[in-house]
C-alpha atoms as a PDB file:
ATOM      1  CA  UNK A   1      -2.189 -18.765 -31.264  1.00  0.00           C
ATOM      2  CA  UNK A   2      -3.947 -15.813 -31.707  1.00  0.00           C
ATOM      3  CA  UNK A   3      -2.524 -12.246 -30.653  1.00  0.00           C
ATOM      4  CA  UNK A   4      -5.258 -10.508 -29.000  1.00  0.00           C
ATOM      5  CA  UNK A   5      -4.807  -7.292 -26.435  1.00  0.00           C
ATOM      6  CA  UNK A   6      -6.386  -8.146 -23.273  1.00  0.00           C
ATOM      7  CA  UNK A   7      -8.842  -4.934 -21.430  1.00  0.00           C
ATOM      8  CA  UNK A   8      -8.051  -5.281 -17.635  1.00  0.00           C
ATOM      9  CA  UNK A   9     -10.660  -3.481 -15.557  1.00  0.00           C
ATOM     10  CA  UNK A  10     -10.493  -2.726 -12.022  1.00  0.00           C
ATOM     11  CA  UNK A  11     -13.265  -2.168 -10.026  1.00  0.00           C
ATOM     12  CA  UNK A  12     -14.196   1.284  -8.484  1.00  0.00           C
ATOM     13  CA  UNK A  13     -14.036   2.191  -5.403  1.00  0.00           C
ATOM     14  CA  UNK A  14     -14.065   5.840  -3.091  1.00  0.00           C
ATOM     15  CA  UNK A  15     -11.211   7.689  -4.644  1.00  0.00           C
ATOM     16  CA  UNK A  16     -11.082  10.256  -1.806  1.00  0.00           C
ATOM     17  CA  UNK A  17     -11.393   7.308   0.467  1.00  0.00           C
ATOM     18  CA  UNK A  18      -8.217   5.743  -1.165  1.00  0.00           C
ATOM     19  CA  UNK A  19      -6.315   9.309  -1.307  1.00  0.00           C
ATOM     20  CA  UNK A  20      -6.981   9.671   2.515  1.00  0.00           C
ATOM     21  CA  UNK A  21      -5.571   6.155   3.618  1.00  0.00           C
ATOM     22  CA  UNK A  22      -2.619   6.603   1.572  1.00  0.00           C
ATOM     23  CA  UNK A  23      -2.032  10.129   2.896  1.00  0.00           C
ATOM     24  CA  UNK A  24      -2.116   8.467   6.178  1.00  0.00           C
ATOM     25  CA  UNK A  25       0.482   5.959   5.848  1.00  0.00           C
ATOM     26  CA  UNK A  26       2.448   8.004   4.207  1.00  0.00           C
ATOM     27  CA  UNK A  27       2.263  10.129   7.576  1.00  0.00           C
ATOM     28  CA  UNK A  28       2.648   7.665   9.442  1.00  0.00           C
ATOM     29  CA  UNK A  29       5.712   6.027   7.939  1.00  0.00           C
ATOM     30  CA  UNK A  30       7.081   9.307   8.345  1.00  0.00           C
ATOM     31  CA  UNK A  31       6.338   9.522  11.811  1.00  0.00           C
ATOM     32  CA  UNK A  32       8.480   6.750  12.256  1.00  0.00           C
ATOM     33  CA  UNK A  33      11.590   7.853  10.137  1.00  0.00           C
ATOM     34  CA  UNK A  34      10.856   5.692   7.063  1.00  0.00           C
ATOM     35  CA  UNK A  35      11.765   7.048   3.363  1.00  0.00           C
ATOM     36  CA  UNK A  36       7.770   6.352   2.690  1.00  0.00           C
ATOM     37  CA  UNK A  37       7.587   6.237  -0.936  1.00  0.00           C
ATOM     38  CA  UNK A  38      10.140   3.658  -0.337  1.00  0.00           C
ATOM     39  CA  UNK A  39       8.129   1.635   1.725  1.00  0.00           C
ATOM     40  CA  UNK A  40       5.107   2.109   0.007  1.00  0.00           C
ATOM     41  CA  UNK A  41       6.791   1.351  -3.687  1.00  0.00           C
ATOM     42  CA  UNK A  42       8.168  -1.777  -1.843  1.00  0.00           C
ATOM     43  CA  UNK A  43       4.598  -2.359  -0.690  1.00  0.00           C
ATOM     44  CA  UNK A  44       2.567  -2.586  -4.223  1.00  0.00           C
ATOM     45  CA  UNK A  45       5.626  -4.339  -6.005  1.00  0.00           C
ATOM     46  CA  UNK A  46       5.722  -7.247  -3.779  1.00  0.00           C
ATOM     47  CA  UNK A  47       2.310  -6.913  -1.894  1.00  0.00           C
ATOM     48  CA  UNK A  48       3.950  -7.705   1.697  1.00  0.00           C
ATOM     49  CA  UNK A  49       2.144  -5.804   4.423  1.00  0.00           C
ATOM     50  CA  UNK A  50       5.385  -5.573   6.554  1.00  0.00           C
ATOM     51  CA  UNK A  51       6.730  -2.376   4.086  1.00  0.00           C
ATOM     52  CA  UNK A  52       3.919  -0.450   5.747  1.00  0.00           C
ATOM     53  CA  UNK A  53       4.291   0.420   9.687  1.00  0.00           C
ATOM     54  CA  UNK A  54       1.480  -0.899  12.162  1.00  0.00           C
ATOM     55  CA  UNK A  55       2.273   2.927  13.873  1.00  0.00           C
ATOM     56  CA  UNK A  56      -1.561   4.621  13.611  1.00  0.00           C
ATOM     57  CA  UNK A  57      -2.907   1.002  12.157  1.00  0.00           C
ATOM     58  CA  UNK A  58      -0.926   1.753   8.771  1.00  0.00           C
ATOM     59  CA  UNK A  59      -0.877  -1.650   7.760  1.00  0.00           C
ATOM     60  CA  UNK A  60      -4.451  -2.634   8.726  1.00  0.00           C
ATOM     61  CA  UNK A  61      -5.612   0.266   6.789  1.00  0.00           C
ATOM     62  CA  UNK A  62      -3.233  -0.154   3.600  1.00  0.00           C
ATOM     63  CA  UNK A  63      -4.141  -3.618   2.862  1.00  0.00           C
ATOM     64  CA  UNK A  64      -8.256  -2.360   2.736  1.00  0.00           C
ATOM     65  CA  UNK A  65      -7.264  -1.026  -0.322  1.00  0.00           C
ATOM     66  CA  UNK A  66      -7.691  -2.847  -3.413  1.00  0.00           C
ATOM     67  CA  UNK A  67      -3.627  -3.009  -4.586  1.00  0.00           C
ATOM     68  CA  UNK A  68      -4.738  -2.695  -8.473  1.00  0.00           C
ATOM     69  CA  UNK A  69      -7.103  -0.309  -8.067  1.00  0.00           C
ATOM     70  CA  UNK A  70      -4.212   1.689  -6.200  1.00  0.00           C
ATOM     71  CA  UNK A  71      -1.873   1.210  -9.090  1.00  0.00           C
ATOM     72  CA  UNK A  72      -4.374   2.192 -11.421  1.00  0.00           C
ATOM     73  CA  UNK A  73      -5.318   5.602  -9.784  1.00  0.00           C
ATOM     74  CA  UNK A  74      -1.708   6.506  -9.530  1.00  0.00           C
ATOM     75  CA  UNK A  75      -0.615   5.686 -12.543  1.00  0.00           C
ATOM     76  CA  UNK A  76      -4.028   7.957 -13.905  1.00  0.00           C
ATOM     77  CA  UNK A  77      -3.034  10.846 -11.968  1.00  0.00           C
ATOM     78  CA  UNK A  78       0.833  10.627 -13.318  1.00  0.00           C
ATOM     79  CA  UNK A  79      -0.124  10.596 -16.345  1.00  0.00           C
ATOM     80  CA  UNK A  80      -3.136  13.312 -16.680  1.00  0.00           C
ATOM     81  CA  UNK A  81      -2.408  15.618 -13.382  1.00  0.00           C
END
């Protein structure tokens, strides 16, 4: 078995687009007394919609998001932000 480094690409979508959704929820999980980096950790670690409120269509608009591509852009803006 060979010991090769697979390159995992994710495809690109509207980065202010993504920013504005996630500012949203994390509004709106607020708005409803949630710890919302909680919810929304508990969210991309398991992928289960029911982390994320349905208060101002939270969930609806949460799972429009491409959960890798999410990852990826936070993890990018950890690291070089």
């Amino acid at each position: 078995m060979e010991d090769h480094t697979i390159k995992y690409r994710v495809p690109s979508e509207d980065h202010e687009e993504m920013k504005r959704i996630l500012a949203s929820v994390y509004t709106s999980l607020t708005e409803k007394g949630y710890n919302p980096i909680n919810q929304i950790v508990g969210y991309l670690l398991s992928e289960d919609p029911t982390y994320i409120t349905n208060h101002n269509n939270a969930r609806a608009m949460i799972c429009r998001l491409d959960r890798d591509e999410l990852l990826s852009e936070l993890v990018r803006h950890y690291l070089f932000d």
